[in-house]
Protein backbone atom coordinates (compact mmCIF):
# COMPACT_ATOMS: atom_id res chain seq x y z
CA UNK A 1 132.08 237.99 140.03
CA UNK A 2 133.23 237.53 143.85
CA UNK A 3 136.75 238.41 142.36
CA UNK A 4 135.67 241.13 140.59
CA UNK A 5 133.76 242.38 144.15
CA UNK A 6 136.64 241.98 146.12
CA UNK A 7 139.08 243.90 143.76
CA UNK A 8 136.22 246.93 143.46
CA UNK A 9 136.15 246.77 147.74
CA UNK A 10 138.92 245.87 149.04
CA UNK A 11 139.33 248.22 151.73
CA UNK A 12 143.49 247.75 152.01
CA UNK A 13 144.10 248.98 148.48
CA UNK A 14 146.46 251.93 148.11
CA UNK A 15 144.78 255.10 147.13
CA UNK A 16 146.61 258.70 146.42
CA UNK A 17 146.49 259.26 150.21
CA UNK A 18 148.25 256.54 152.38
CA UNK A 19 146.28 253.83 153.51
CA UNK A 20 148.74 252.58 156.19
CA UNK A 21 149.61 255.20 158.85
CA UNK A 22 153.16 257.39 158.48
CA UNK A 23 154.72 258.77 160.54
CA UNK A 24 154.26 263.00 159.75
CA UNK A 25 156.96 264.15 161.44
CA UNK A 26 161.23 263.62 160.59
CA UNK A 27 161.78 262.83 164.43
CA UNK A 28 159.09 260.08 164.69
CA UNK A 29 160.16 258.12 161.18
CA UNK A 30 162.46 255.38 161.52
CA UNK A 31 166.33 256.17 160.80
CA UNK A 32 167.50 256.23 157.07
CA UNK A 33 170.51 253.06 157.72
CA UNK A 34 167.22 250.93 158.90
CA UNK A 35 165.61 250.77 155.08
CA UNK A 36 166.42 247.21 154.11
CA UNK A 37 169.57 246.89 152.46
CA UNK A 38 172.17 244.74 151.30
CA UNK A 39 175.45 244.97 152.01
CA UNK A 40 177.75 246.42 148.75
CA UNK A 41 180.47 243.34 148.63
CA UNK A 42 177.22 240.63 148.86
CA UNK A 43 174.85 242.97 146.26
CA UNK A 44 178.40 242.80 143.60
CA UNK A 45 178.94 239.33 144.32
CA UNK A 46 174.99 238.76 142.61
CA UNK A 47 176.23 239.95 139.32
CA UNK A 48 178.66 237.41 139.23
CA UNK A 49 178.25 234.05 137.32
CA UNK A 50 176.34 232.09 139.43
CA UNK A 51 174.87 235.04 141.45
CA UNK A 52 171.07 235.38 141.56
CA UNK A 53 171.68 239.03 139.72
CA UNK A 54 173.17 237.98 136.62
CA UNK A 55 172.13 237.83 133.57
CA UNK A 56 169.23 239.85 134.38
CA UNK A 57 167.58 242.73 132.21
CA UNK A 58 166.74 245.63 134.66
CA UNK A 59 163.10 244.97 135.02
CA UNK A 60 163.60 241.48 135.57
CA UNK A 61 166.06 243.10 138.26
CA UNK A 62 164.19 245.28 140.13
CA UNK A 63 161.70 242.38 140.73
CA UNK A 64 164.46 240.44 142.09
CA UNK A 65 165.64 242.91 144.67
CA UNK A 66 162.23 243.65 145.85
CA UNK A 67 161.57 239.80 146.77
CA UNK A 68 164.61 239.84 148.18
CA UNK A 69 164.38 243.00 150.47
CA UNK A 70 160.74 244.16 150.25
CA UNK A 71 158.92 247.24 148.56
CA UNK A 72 161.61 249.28 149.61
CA UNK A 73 165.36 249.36 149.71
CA UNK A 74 168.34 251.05 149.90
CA UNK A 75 171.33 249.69 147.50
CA UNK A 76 174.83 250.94 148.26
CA UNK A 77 176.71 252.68 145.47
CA UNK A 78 179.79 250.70 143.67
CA UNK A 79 182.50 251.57 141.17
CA UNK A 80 181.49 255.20 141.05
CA UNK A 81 177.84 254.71 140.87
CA UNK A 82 175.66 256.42 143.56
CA UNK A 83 174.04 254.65 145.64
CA UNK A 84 170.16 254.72 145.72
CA UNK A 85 166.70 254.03 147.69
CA UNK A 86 163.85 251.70 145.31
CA UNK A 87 160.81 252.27 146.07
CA UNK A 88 157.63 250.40 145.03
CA UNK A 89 154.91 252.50 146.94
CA UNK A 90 152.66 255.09 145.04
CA UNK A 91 152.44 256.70 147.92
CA UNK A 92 156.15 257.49 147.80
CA UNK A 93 155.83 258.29 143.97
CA UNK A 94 153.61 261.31 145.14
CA UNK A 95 155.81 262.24 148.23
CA UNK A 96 158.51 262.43 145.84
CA UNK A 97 156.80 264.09 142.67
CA UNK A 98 155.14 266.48 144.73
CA UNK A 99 158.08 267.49 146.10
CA UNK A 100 160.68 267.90 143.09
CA UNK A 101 161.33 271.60 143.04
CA UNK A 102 160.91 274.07 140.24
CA UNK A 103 163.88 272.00 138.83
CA UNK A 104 163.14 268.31 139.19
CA UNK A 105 166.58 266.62 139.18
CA UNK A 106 167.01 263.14 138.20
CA UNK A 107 170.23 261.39 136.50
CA UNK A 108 171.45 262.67 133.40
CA UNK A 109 173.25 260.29 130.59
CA UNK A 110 176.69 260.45 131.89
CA UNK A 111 179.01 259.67 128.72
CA UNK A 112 176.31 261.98 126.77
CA UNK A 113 177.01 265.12 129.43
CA UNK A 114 180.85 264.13 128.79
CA UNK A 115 180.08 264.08 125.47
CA UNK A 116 179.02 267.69 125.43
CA UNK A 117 180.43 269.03 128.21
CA UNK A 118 184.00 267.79 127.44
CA UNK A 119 184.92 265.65 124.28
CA UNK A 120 183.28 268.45 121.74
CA UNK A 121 183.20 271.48 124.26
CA UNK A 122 184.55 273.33 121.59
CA UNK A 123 181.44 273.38 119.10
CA UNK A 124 178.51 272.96 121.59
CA UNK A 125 180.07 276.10 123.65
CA UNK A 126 178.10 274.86 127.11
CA UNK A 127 175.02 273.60 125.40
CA UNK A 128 173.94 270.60 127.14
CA UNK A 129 170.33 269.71 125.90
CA UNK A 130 167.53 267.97 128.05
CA UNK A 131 169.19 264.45 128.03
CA UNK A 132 172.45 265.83 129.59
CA UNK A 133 171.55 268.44 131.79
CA UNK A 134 170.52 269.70 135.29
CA UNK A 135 169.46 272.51 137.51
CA UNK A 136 169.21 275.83 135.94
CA UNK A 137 171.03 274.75 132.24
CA UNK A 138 167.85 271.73 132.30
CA UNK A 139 165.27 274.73 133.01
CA UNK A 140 166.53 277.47 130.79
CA UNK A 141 167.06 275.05 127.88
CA UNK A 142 163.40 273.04 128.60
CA UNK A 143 162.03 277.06 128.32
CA UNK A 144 163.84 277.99 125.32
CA UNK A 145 162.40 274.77 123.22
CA UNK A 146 159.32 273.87 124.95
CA UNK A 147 157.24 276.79 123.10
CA UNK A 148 158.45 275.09 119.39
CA UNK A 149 158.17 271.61 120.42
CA UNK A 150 155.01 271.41 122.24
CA UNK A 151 153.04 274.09 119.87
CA UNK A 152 149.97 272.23 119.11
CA UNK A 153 149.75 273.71 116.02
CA UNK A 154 152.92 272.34 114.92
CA UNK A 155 150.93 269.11 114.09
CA UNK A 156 148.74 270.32 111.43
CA UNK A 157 151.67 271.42 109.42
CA UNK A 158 152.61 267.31 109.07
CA UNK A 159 149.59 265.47 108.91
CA UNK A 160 149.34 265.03 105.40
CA UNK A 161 152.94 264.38 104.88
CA UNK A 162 153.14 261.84 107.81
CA UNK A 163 149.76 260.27 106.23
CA UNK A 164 151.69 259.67 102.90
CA UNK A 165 154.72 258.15 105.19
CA UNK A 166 152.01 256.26 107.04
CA UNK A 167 150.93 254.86 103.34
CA UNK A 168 154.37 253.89 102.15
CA UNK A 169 154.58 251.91 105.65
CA UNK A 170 151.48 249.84 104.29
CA UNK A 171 152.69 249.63 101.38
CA UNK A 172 156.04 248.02 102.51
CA UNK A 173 154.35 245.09 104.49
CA UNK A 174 152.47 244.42 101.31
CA UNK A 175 155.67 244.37 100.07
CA UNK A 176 156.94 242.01 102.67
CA UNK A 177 154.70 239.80 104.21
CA UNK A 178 154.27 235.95 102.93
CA UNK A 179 152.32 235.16 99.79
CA UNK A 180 151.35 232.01 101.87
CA UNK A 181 149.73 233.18 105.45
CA UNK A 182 150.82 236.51 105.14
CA UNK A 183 153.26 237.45 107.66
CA UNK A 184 156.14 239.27 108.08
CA UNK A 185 159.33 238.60 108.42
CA UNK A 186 160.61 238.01 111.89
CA UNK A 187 162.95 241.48 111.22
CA UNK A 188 159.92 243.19 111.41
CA UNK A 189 161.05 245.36 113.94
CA UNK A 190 163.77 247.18 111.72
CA UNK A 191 160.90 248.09 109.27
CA UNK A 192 159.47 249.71 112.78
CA UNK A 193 162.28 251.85 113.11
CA UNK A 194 162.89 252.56 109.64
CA UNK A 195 159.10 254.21 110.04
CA UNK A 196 159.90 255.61 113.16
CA UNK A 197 163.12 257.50 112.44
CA UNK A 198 161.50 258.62 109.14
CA UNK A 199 158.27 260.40 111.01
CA UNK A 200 160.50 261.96 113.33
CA UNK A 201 162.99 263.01 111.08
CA UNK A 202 159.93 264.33 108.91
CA UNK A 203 158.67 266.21 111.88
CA UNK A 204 161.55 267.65 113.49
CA UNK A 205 164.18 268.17 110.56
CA UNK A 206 161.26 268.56 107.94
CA UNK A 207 162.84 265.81 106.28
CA UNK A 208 162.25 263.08 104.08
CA UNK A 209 165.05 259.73 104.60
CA UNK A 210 163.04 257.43 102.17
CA UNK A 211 163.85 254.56 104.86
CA UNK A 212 160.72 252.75 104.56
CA UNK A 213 161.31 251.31 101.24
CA UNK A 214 164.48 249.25 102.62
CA UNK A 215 168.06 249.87 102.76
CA UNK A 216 170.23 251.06 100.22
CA UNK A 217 168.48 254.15 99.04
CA UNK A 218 169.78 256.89 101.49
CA UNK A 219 172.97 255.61 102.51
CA UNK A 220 173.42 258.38 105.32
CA UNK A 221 170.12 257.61 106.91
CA UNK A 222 171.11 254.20 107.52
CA UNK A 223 174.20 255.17 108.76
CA UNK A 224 171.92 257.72 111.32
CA UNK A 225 170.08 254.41 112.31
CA UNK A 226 172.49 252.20 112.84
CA UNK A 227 174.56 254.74 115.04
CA UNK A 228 171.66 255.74 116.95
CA UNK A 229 171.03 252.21 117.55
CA UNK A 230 175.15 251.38 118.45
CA UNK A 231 174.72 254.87 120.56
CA UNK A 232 172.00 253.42 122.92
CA UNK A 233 173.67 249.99 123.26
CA UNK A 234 176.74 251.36 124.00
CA UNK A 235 175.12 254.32 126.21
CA UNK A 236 173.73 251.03 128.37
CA UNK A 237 177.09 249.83 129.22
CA UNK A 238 178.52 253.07 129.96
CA UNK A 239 175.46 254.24 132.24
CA UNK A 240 174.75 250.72 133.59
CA UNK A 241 177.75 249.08 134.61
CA UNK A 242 181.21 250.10 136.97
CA UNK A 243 181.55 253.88 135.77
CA UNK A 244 185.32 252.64 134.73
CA UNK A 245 185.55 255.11 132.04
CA UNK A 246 186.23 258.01 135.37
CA UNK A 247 189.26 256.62 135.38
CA UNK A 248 190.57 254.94 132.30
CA UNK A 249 188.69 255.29 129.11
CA UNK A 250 187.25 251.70 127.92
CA UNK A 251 187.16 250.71 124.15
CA UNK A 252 183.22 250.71 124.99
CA UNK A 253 183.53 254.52 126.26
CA UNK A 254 185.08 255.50 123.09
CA UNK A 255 183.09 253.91 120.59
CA UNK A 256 180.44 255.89 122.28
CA UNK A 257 182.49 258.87 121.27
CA UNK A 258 182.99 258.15 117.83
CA UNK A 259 179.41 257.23 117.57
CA UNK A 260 177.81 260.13 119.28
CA UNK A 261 180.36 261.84 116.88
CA UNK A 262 178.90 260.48 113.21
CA UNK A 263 174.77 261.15 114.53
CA UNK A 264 175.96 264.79 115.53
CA UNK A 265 177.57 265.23 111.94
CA UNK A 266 174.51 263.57 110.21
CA UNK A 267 172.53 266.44 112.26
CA UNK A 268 174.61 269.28 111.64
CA UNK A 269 174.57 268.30 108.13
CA UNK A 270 170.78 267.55 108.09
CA UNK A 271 170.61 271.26 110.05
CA UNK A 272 173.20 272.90 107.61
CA UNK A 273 170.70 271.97 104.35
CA UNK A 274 168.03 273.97 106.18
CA UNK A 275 169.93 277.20 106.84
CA UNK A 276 171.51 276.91 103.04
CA UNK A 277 167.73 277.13 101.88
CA UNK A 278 166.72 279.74 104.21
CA UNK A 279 169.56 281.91 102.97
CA UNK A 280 168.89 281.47 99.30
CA UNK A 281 165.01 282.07 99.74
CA UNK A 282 166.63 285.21 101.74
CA UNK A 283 168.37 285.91 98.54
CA UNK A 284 165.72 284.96 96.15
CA UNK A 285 163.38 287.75 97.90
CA UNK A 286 160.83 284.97 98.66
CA UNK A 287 158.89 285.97 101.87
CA UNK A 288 159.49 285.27 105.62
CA UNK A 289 157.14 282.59 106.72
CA UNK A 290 155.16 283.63 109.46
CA UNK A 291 155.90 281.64 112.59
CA UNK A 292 152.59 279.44 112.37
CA UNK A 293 153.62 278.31 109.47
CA UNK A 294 157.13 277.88 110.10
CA UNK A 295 158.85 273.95 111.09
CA UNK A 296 160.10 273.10 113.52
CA UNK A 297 163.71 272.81 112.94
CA UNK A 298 163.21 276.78 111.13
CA UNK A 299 162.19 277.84 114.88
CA UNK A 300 164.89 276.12 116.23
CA UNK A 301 167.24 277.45 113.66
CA UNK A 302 166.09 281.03 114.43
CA UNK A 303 166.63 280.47 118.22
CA UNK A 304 170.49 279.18 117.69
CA UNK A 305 171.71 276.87 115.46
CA UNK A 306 173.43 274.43 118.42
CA UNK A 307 170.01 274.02 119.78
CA UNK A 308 169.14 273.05 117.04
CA UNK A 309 171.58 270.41 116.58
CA UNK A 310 171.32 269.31 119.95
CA UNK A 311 167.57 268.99 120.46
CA UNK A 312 166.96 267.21 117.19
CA UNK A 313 169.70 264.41 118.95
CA UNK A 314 168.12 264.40 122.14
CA UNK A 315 164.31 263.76 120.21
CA UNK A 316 166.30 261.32 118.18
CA UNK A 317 168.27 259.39 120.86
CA UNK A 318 165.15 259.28 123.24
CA UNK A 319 161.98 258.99 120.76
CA UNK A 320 163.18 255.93 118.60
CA UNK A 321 163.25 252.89 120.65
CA UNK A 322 160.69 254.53 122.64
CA UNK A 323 157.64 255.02 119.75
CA UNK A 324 158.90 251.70 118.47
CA UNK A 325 158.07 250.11 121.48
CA UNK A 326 154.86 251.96 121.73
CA UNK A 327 153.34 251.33 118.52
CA UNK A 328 155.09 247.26 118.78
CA UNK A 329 152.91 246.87 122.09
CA UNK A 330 149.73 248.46 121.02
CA UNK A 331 149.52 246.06 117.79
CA UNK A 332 150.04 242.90 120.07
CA UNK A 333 147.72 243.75 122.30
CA UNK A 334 145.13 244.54 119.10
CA UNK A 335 145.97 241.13 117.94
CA UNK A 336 145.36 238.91 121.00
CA UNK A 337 142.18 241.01 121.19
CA UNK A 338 140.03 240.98 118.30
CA UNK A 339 136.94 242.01 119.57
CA UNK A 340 138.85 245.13 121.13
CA UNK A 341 140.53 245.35 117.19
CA UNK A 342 137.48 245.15 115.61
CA UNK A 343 135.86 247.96 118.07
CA UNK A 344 138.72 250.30 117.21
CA UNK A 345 137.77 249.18 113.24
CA UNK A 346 134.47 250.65 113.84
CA UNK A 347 135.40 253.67 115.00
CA UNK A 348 138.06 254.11 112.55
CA UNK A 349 136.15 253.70 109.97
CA UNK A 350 133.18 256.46 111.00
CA UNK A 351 136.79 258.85 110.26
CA UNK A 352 138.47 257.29 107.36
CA UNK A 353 135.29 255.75 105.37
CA UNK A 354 137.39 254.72 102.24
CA UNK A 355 141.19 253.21 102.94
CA UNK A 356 143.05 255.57 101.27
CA UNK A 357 140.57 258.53 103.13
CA UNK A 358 143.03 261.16 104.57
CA UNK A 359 143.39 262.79 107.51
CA UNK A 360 142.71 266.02 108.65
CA UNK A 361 143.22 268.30 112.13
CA UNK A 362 139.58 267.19 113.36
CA UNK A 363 139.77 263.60 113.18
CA UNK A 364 142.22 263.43 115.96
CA UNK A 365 139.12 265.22 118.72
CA UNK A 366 136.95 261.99 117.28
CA UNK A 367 139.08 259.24 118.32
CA UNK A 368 138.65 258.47 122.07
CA UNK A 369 139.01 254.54 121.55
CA UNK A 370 142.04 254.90 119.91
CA UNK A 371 143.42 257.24 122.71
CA UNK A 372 142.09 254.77 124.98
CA UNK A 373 143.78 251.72 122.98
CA UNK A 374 147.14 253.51 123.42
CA UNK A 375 146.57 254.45 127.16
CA UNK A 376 145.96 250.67 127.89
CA UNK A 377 148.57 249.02 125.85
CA UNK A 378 151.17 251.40 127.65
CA UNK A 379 149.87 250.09 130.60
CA UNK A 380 150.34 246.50 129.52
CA UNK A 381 153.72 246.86 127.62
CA UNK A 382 155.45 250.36 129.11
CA UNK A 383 158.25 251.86 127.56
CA UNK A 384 160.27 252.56 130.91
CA UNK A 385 160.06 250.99 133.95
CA UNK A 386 160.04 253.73 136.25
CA UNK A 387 161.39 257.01 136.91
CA UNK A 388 164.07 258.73 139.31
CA UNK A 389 164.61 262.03 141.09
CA UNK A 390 166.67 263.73 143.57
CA UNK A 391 164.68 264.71 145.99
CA UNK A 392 165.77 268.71 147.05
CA UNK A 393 163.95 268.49 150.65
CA UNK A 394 163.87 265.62 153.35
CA UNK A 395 161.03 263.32 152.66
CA UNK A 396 160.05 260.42 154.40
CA UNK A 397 159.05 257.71 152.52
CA UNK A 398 157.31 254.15 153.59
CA UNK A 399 157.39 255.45 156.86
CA UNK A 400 161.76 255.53 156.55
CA UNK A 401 163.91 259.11 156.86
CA UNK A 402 165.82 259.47 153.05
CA UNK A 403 167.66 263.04 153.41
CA UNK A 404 167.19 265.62 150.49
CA UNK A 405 170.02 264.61 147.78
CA UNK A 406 169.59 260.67 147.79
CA UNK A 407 168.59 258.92 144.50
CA UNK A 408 165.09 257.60 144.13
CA UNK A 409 163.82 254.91 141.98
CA UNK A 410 160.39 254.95 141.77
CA UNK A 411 159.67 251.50 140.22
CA UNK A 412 155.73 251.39 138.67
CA UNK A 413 156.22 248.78 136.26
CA UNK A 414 155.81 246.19 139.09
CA UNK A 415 152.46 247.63 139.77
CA UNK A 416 151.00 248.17 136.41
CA UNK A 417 149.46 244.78 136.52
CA UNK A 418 148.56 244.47 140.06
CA UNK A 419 145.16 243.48 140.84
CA UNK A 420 145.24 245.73 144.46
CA UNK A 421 145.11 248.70 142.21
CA UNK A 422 143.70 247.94 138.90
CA UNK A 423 140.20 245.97 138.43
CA UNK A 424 140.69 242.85 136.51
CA UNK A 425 144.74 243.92 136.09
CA UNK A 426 145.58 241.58 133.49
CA UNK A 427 143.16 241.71 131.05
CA UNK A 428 143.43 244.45 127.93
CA UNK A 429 140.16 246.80 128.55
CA UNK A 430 140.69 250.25 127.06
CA UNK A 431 136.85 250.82 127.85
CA UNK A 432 139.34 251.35 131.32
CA UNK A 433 140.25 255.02 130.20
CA UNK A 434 137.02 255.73 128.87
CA UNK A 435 134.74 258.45 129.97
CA UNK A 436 132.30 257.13 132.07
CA UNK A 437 128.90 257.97 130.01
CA UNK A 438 131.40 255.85 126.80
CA UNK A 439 131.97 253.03 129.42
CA UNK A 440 130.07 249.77 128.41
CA UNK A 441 127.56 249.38 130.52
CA UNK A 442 128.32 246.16 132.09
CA UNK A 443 132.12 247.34 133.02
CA UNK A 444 130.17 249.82 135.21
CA UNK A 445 128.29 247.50 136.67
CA UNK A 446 131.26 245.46 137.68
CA UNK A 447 133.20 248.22 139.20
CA UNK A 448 133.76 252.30 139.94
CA UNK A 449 135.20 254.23 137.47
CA UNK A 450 137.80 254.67 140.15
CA UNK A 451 138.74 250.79 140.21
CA UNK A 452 139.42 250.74 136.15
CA UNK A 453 141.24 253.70 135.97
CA UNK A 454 143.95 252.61 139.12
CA UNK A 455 143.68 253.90 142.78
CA UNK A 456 146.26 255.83 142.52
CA UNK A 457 147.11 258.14 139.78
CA UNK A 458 150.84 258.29 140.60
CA UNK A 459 151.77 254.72 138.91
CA UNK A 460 150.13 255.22 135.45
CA UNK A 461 153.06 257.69 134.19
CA UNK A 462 153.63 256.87 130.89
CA UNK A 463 155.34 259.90 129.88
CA UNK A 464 156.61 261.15 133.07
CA UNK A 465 155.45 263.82 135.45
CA UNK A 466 155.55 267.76 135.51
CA UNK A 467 157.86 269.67 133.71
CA UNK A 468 160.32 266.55 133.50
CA UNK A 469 157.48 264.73 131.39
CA UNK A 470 157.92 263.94 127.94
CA UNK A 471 159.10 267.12 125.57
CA UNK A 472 158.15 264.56 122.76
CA UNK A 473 155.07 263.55 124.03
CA UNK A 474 152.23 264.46 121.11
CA UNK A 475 154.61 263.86 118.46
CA UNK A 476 154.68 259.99 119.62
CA UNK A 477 151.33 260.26 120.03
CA UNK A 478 150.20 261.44 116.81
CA UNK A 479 152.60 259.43 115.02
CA UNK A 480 151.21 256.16 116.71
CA UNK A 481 147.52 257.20 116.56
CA UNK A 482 147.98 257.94 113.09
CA UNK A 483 149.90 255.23 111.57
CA UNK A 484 147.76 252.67 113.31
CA UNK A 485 144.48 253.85 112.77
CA UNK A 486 145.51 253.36 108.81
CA UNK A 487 146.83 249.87 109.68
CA UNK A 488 143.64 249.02 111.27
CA UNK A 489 141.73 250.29 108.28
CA UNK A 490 143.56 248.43 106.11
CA UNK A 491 144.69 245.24 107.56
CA UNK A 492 143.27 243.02 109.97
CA UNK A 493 146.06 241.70 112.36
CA UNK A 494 147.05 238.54 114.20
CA UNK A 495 150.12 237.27 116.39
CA UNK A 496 150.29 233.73 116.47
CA UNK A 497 152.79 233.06 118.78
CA UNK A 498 153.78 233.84 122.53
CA UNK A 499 153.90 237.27 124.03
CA UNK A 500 156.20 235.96 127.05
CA UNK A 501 158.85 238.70 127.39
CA UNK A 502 157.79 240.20 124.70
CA UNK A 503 159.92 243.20 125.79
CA UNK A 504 163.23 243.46 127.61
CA UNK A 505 164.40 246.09 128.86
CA UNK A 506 167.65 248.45 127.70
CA UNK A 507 167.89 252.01 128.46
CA UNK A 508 164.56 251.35 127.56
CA UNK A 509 161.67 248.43 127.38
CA UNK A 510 162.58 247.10 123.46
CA UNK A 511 160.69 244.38 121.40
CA UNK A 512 162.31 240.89 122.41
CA UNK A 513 160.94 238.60 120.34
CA UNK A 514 159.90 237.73 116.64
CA UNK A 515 157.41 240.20 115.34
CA UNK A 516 155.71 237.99 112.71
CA UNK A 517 152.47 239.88 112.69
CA UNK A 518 149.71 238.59 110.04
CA UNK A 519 148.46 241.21 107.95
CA UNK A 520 145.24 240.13 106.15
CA UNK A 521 143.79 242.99 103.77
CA UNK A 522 140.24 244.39 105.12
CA UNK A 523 137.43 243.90 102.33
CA UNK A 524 136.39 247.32 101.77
């Protein structure tokens, strides 16, 4: 309890407004070369063999360089790569989000831009998408899809079809777990995916692969998957290491070609199927949809056919690995927590009284512990570990001049579990992101709602911030809340083994270890 106290109290915890005193004016913040730094032939020499920097994933990173030079740095470009500030203050997170400009930029994927930009200029004509953009092409292109994409009543055109996915998923670990103690296999994660790809390929292609019941049956979707996959493990080498490809094109840099080549032919095929059966409805006489009723790849289709191309790439590229890791972290933490399991049971089954009940377009307003599940296990496992902009004023940040231009890193993982800002920090509580009269009644005894929730709301960003957040955003989220609210209805799940780097982290945070879940059938 005196633990508890202090963390509810403790007066030097960072809130949304600074705690420690900054300096408010340019001229009275210290100069911009005295942010801790390290100098660029002694930071390459730690990637070396040997060097303290090798071998290291990029969370594991960041950590490293902020032991070694504090909460904030400054890291000298090398090989082509900008050089950057890393920041692990909120209160710079909020200088810098609240300061982004009607046009937040922030790095692009550099072989993708070259991709479009250059290698097939000649079919995109200029169109760059969301993942390879900036400025004024980002904002126009965000404004041209963000009215199809985010419509919220895009979602009740795919609930029952994404329910019957969600049942063939169930079915499949049936299928696969172990007639002795019921696990899966420890290539559980590509069964993920296979799910994964086929709900968003459902959603935004209106689409069925047929991945879920193994490989072999659609031939071209598992050639999608696998070069989606080779696309992001090639994209980390190109983005991550010396940008050698400026100069001399590396057999890495053009497999990235080929491969961004074969998913863009996959698309344009998946896309060219569409228009083919708009045109014979056309000629058939059958009616217009009206635009409620309409998918989205038909609205896309109807706004240009590249966009259409390119944005089902850029929700396919960025939403994979990304709602795989989501939906992989929210069942471990279910299954190191039963009691938290079982309370999600409950509720799941007020919704979905009978296993095979179905959804419709209200359960989703009755599911606030599920919401809150989700909220908490991104907090626990996120899929990013932070997020960067270029900053279009001066700001001054931990009390340090960083002129308008320079690359921030604002680095939140490293705070998601910190006890200054979250009330018992390492423990799974989704009653955390409850509303308060829904909060159990000895958690707000314990602490202010305040304290659960995080003192500051600018390192809980799961999806990003402003208009750069998440395009994708309730499409993950309804695919996650549904498929696991029918897990949890029908299976009761365990993890017997260590959760110790359970991620690593890639472009983006991916499952790094064996997912042998145990799936145990629910009695009734």
């Amino acid at each position: 309890m005196w633990i508890q106290q202090q963390l509810c109290h403790n007066p030097s915890t960072v809130t949304d407004s600074a705690t420690e005193a900054s300096p408010s004016s340019w001229d009275q913040a210290k100069s911009f070369k005295n942010i801790p730094s390290m100098g660029p032939l002694k930071l390459l020499l730690q990637f070396f063999p040997g060097g303290k920097y090798a071998n290291l994933d990029t969370s594991q990173l960041v950590l490293a360089i902020k032991r070694d030079m504090g909460p904030i740095c400054r890291l000298s470009g090398l090989f082509g790569k900008p050089g950057m500030i890393m920041t692990h203050n909120p209160n710079d997170f909020k200088t810098i989000l609240r300061n982004e400009g009607i046009w937040p930029e922030r790095p692009n994927l550099e072989g993708l831009h070259y991709y479009r930009t250059v290698h097939r200029k000649d079919f995109l004509e200029g169109v760059e998408g969301l993942l390879a953009s900036q400025g004024e092409n980002w904002g126009t292109f965000r404004s041209t899809v963000n009215p199809i994409i985010m419509q919220p009543k895009n979602s009740k055109l795919y609930i029952q079809r994404m329910s019957a996915v969600n049942k063939e998923f169930m079915e499949r670990i049936r299928e696969i777990r172990s007639p002795v103690n019921e696990e899966v296999p420890h290539t559980f994660e590509q069964e993920i995916n296979h799910w994964t790809l086929e709900t968003i390929c459902l959603v935004i292609l209106d689409k069925k692969l047929n991945l879920i019941n193994g490989q072999g049956v659609n031939p071209m979707a598992d050639q999608l998957l696998k070069s989606l996959n080779d696309a992001i493990s090639y994209s980390l080498d190109v983005e991550r290491k010396p940008s050698l490809w400026v100069y001399y094109k590396t057999p890495t840099f053009n497999k990235l070609m080929k491969t961004f080549d074969t998913v863009t032919d996959i698309v344009m095929g998946y896309v060219e199927e569409v228009v083919k059966r708009l045109e014979e409805d056309r000629q058939k006489n059958i009616p217009e949809k009206s635009e409620d009723d309409k998918s989205i790849i038909e609205k896309l289709i109807k706004t240009d056919k590249k966009i259409a191309v390119i944005m089902t790439m850029d929700m396919l590229l960025a939403g994979l690995d990304t709602t795989t890791s989501m939906f992989t972290g929210l069942l471990l933490c279910l299954a190191k927590n039963p009691e938290k399991q079982q309370l999600l049971r409950q509720e799941v089954m007020q919704l979905l009284p009978q296993k095979d009940s179905e959804f419709d377009e209200k359960l989703f307003k009755n599911m606030p512990y599920l919401r809150a599940c989700i909220k908490e296990s991104l907090r626990l496992y996120p899929v990013s570990n932070g997020s960067t902009r270029h900053p279009n004023e001066n700001v001054i940040l931990s009390g340090y001049r960083v002129p308008k231009g320079v690359q921030v890193n604002m680095v939140f993982s490293s705070l998601l579990k910190d006890d200054s800002l979250y009330a018992r920090a390492q423990e799974y509580l989704p009653e955390r992101w409850l509303r308060s009269a829904k909060k159990d009644e000895e958690l707000q005894k314990e602490c202010p709602l305040h304290a659960f929730k995080g003192r500051s709301s600018f390192v809980y960003l799961p999806f990003g911030f402003g208009t750069r957040s998440c395009i994708g955003r309730r499409i993950a989220e309804m695919s996650v809340e549904m498929a696991v609210a029918r897990l949890i209805r029908k299976f009761y799940v365990e993890f017997h083994y260590s959760t110790e780097n359970a991620f690593k982290s890639l472009l983006f945070n991916v499952p790094n270890i064996p997912l042998k879940f145990q799936f145990s059938d629910v009695e009734k």
